[in-house]
Structure formats: C-alpha cells, structure tokens
Protein backbone atom coordinates (compact mmCIF):
# COMPACT_ATOMS: atom_id res chain seq x y z
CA UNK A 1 -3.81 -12.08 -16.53
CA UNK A 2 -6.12 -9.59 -14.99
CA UNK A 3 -7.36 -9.10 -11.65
CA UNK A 4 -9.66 -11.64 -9.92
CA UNK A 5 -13.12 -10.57 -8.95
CA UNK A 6 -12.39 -11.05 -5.03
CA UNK A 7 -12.79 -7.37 -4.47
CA UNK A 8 -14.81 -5.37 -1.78
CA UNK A 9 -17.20 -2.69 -2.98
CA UNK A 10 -16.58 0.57 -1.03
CA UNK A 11 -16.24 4.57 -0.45
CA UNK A 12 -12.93 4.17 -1.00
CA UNK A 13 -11.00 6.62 -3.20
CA UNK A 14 -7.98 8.60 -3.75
CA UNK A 15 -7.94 12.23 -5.26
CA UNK A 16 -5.42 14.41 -6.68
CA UNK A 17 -5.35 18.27 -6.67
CA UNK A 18 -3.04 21.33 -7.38
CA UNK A 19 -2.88 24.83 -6.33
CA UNK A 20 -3.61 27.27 -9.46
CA UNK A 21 -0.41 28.53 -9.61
CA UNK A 22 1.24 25.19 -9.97
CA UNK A 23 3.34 25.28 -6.89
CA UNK A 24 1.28 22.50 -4.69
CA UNK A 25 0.05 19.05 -5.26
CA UNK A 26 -1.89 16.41 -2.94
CA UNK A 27 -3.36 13.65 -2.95
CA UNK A 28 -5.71 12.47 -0.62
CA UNK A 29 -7.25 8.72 -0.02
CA UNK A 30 -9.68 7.10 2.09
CA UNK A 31 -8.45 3.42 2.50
CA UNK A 32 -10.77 2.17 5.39
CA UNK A 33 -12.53 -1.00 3.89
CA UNK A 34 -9.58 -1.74 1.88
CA UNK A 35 -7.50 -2.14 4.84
CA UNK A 36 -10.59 -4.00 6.74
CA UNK A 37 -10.29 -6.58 4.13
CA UNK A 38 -6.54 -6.65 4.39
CA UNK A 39 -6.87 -7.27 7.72
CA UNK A 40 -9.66 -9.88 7.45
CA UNK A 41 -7.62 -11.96 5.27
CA UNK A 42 -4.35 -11.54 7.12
CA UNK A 43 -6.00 -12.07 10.51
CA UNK A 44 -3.79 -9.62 12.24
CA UNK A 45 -4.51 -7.38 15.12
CA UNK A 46 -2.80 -4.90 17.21
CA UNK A 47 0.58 -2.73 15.61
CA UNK A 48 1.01 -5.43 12.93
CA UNK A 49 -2.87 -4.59 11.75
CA UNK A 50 -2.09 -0.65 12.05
CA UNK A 51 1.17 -0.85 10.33
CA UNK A 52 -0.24 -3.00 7.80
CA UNK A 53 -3.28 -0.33 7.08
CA UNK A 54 -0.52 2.89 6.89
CA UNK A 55 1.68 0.99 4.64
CA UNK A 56 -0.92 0.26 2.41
CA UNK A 57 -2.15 3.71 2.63
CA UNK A 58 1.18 4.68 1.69
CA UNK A 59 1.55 2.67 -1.00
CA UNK A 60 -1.63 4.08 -2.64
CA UNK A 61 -0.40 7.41 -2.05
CA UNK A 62 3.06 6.54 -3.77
CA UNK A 63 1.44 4.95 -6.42
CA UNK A 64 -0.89 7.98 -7.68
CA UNK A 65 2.69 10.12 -6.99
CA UNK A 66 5.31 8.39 -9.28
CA UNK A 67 3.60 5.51 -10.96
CA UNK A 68 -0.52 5.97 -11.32
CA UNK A 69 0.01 3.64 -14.48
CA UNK A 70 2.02 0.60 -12.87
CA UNK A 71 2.26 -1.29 -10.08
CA UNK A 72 4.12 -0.29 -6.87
CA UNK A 73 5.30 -2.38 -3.76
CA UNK A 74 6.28 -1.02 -0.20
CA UNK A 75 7.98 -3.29 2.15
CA UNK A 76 8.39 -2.06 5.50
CA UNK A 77 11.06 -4.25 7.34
CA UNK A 78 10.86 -4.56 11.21
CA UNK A 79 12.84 -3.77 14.00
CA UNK A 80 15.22 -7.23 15.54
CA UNK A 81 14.13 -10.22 13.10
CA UNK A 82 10.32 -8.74 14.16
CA UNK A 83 9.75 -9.77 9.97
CA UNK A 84 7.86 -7.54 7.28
CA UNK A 85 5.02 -6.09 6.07
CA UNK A 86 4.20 -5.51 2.21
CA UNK A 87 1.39 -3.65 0.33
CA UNK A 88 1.05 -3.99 -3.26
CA UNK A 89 -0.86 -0.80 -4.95
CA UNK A 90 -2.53 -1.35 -8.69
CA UNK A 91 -3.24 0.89 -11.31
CA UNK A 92 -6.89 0.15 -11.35
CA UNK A 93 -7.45 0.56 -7.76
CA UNK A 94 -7.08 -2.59 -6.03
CA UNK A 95 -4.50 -2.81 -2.74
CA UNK A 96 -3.94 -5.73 -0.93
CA UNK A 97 -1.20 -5.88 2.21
CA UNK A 98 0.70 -9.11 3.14
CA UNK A 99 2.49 -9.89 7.16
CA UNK A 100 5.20 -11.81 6.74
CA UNK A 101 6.93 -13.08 10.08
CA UNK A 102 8.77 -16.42 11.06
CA UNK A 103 7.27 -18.76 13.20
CA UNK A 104 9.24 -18.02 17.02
CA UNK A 105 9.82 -14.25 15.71
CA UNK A 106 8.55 -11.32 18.01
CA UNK A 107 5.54 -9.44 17.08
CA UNK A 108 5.55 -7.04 14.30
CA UNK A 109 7.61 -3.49 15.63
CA UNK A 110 9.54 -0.48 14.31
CA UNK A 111 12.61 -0.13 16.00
CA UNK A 112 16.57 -0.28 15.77
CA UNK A 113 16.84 -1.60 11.92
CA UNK A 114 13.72 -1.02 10.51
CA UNK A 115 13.39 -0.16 6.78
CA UNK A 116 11.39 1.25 4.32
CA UNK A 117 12.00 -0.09 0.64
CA UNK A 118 9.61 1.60 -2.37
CA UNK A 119 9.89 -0.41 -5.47
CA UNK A 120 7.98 1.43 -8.78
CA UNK A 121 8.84 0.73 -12.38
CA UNK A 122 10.57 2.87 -14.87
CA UNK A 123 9.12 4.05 -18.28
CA UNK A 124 12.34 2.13 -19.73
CA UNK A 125 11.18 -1.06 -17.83
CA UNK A 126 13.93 -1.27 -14.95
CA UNK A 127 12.87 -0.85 -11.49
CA UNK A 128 13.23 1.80 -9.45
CA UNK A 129 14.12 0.68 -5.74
CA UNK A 130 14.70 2.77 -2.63
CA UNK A 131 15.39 2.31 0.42
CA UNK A 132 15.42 4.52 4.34
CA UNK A 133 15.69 3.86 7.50
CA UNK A 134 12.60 3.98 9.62
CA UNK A 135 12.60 6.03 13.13
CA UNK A 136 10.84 4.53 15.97
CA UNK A 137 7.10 4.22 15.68
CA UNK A 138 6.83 7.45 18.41
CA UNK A 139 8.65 9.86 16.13
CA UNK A 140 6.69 9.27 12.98
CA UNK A 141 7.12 5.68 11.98
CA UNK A 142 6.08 5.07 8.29
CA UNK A 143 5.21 8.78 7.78
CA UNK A 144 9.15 9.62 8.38
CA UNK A 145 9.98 7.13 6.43
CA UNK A 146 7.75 8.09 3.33
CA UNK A 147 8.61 11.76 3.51
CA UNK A 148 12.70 10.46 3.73
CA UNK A 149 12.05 8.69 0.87
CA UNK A 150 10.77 10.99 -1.16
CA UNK A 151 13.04 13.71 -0.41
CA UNK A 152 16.37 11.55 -1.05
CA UNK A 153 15.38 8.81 -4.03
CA UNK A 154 13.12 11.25 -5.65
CA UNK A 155 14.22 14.76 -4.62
CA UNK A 156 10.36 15.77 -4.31
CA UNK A 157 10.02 17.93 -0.87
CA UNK A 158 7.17 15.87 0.47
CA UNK A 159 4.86 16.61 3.37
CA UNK A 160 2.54 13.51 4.28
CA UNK A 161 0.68 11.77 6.96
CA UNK A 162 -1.04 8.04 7.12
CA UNK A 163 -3.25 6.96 10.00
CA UNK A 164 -5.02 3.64 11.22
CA UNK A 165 -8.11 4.47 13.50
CA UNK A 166 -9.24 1.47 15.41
CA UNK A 167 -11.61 0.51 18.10
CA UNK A 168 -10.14 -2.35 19.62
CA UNK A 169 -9.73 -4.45 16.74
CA UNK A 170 -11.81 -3.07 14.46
CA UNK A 171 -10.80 -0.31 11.32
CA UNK A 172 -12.77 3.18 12.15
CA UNK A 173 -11.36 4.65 9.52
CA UNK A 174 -8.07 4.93 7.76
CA UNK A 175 -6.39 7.17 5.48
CA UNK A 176 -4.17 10.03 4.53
CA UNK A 177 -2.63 12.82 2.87
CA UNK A 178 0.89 13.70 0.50
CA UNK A 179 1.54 17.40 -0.17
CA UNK A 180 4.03 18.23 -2.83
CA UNK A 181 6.17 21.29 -3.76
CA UNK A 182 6.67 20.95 -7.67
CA UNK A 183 10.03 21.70 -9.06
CA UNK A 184 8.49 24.33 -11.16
CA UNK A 185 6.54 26.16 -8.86
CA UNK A 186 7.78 29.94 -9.39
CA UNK A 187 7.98 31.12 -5.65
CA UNK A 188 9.46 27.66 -3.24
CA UNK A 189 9.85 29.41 -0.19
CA UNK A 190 6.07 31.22 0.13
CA UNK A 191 4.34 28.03 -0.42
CA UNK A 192 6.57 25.51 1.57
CA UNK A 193 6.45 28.04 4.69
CA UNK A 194 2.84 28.57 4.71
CA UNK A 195 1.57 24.72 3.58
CA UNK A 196 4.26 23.19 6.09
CA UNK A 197 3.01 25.52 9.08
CA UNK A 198 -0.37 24.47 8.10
CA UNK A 199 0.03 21.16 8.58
CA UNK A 200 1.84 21.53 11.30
CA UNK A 201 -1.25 23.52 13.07
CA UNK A 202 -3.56 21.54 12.22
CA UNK A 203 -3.23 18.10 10.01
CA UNK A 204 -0.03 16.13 11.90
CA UNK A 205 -2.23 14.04 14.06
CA UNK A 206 -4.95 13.09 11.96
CA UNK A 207 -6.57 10.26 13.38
CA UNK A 208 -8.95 12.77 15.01
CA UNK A 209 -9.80 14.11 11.70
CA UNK A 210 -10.15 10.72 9.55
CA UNK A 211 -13.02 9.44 12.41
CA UNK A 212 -14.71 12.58 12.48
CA UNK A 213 -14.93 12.54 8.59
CA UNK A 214 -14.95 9.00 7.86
CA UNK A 215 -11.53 9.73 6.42
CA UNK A 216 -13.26 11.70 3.34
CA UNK A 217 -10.50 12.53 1.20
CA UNK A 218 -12.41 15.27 -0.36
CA UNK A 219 -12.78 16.94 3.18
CA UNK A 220 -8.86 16.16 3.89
CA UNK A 221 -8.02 18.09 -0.21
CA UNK A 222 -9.87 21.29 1.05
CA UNK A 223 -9.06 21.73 4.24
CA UNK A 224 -5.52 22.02 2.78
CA UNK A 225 -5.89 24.09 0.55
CA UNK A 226 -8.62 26.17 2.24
CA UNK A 227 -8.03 29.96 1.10
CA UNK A 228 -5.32 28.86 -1.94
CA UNK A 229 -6.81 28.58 -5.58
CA UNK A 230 -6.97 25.08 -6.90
CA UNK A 231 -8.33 22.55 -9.07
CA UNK A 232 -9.71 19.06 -8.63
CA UNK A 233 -7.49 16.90 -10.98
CA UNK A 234 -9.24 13.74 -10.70
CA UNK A 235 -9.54 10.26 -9.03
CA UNK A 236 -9.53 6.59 -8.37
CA UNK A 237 -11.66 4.40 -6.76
CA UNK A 238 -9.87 1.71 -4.48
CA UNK A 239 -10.57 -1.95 -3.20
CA UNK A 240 -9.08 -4.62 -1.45
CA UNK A 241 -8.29 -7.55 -3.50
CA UNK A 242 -5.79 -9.74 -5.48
CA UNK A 243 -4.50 -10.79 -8.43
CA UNK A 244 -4.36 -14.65 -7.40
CA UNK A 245 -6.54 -16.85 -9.54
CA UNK A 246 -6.80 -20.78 -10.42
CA UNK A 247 -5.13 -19.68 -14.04
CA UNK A 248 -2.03 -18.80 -12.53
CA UNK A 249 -2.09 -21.45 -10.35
CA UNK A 250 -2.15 -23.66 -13.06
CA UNK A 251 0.32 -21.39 -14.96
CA UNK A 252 2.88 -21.74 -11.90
CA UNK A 253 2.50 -25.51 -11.47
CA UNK A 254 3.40 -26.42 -15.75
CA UNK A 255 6.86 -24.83 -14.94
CA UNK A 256 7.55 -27.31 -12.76
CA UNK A 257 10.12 -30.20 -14.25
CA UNK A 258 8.36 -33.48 -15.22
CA UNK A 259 10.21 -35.18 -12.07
CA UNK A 260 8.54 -32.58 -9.73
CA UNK A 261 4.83 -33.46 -11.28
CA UNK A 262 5.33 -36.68 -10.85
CA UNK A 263 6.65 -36.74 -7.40
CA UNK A 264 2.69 -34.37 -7.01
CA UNK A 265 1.44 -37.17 -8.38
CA UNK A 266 3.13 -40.27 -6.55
CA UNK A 267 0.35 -40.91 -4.02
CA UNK A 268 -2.94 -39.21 -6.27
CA UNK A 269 -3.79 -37.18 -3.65
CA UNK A 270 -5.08 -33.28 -4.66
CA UNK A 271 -2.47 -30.79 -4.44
CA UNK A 272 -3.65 -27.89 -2.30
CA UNK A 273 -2.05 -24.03 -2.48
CA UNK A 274 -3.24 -21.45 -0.47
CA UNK A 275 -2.17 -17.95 -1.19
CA UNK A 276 -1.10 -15.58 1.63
CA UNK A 277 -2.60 -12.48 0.34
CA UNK A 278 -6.33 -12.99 0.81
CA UNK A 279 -6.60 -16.60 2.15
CA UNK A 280 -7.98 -18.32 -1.01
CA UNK A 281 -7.34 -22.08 -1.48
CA UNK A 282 -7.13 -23.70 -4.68
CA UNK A 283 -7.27 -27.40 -5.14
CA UNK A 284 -5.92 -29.41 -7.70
CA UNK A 285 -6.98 -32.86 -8.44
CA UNK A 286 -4.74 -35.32 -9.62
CA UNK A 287 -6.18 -35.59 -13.58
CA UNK A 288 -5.29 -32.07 -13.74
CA UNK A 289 -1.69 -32.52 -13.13
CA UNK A 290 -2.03 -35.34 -15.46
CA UNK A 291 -2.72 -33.54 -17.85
CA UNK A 292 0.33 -30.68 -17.27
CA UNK A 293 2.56 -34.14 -18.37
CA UNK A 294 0.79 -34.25 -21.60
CA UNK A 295 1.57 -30.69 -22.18
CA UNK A 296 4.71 -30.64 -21.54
C-alpha cells in the first residue's frame, strides 16, 4: 500500500556529496516544514517539539546514510518514565515524527536513562537495531547520540549536527548536517583533522546558521567543503506525511476474530480510529463491518 496523499509541499530536501578524492561524504537536509507539520499534527510545544524536529532530522540523515532504499525508525527514549519520541524516514521522501508519553508522565526530557535506538533493514531482510545511551540535552543530546551510534553499530567515524530553530512556538527553520570518513579514503588522518577542526570552528552550533540560510542544505554542503574538491551526488525532496489510509484501516479491522466484529457491531454504532501520526480520523459505519463477516 503506498503512501497517502496527506503530504505538505515544500523547500525541503536532503543532498549528498563527496570530496574528489573519496575520503569525505555529507549529507545535508533542510527539514523545516516537515517538522512544522509534525508538530501541527502532534500538537507539541516546547523540548518535546524540538526533540521531535532533531530526531526526525536525524532520521532523514540516517536514512540517506545506510538505507536510502528502505525505511528507517529512530526512537529516542526519555529520561525517568518522561516516554518517547519516534520519527519514521521513507525512501521517497516523506517523514513523519510521533510523541508518545503516558497520561501522569513528566514532560518529554533527556536525562539519566535516555536512549537512542536506530532500526534500518538489511539487504537479507533482518533488521538491523542499535542502541546508545543519550548524554544530557546540554552536552549534545541527540547529536551525541547519533555520532555514538554510528561509530559503535556501524563503525563509520561520523561527525554530525541537528538543530530546531524556534520562535516561541513556531519552526524558523530546522535542519542539519552528517560528515563521513569512508573506509577507503587513502589518507584518514589529513582529512579527519582538518574536516573535524572545521566543524569545530565554525558548524557545532548551527542554529545561527540554519535561520540565517533558511537551513539551505546546499549552503550547509559548501561551506563544508569550501576549498576541498567535490561533487554533488544527488538528492531527495522531503515532506511531512503518512502512510495511514482508510485501506489499511479496513485491512487491520478483517483480522480481527468474528467474536471481536461482532462485539463492534453489538450496539450499530460507527467504529471510529484515529491515528496518532497526523491526527486523521476514519469512521466506519456499521454495514461496513457487516460486510468484513461475509468475508471472512
């Protein structure tokens, strides 16, 4: 089943490049109206709406890494019972982001326990699952946690950065960088020295840069490589949206047991479902469960 047409149309891209003698990578994405929409559906404010925007930043970035043909999920677990946030990445561009938190439970926060789980499938069909622990959101936050990743369950040395700019409530911009040394790059130590001091300099912070820019990832891919050879590998647009529809509504509901239709149908009321990713509501009227008995 493919994606539904709830999608926003936007500037919002990610683009890969590589040095020219094959020692660099990086991609760079804009993510700002994706994460508005995120945000619009989820209704969240505050750190949950910023952590939800750099996780699904991330997960676009991790995506167009390891897995630019499949799906990815990153779950980013919060600090004392403070619940989760998800992001879902697609291969044709579309991102949506999901808080999950138990009614009583604290708001959203990084902190002792928090956790970073990537999940990407495997050419063979398994899944790939890894997991960190997260440091406190003032020493790096998701960005540590990406970077940890990446250098233990993937053995990639990884320099990246994700940012949420926001004016009160609202998304200025959001987006972000991942530089890559590649395992066959012919001098390691030249490269990593001068990339890592130059984004040390001048690209750690870069909330600064992603408002002043609109988070163009095309400004973010030179200014990195400014003064190193390289080539422009390609791109993909991205959206919020999600791959709910009334099909799989109806596909979930006929493998229910016979017992557990009828007990929907006892008083022939409509069956409602809403789905937590971008707030759509489905209805289902009682002839249509009707009919799931005949079929079955």
């Amino acid at each position: 089943m493919g994606l539904n047409r709830r999608v926003t149309g936007t500037g919002d891209r990610v683009i890969r490049g590589m040095t020219d003698d094959g020692a660099l990578r990086t991609m760079a994405a804009r993510t700002t109206d994706s994460v508005h929409g995120a945000l619009a559906a989820q209704g969240v404010r505050g750190p949950e709406a910023r952590a939800l925007g750099e996780l699904m930043t991330a997960a676009v970035l991790y995506r167009e890494t390891m897995a630019p043909t499949l799906k990815v999920q990153v779950v980013l677990r919060g600090g004392e019972g403070s619940g989760q946030v998800v992001a879902d990445s697609f291969p044709g561009g579309v991102v949506r982001g999901l808080v999950q938190r138990r009614d009583g439970a604290p708001a959203f926060h990084l902190g002792a326990g928090s956790m970073l789980q990537m999940m990407r499938s495997l050419p063979n069909g398994e899944l790939h699952r890894g997991v960190v622990e997260v440091p406190a959101w003032s020493d790096g936050g998701i960005n540590e946690g990406l970077m940890a990743y990446m250098q233990q369950s993937e053995q990639i040395v990884t320099m990246a950065r994700v940012a949420v700019v926001m004016d009160h409530d609202e998304v200025v911009a959001a987006g972000g960088y991942l530089v890559q040394l590649l395992p066959e790059a012919p001098d390691r130590v030249g490269p990593v020295r001068l990339m890592a001091q130059r984004l040390e300099d001048d690209f750690m912070n870069i909330g600064e840069r992603l408002r002043a820019t609109d988070a163009s990832p095309d400004h973010l891919l030179e200014e990195i490589f400014y003064g190193m050879e390289h080539t422009r590998l390609g791109y993909c647009t991205l959206r919020f949206g999600c791959e709910c529809s009334r099909a799989r509504v109806m596909g979930s509901l006929a493998t229910l047991s016979r017992s557990d239709i009828q007990h929907l149908l006892k008083d022939q009321e409509p069956f409602d479902m809403h789905c937590d990713w971008c707030g759509t509501d489905y209805r289902v009227e009682p002839a249509e469960l009707q009919g799931l008995l005949m079929e079955s």
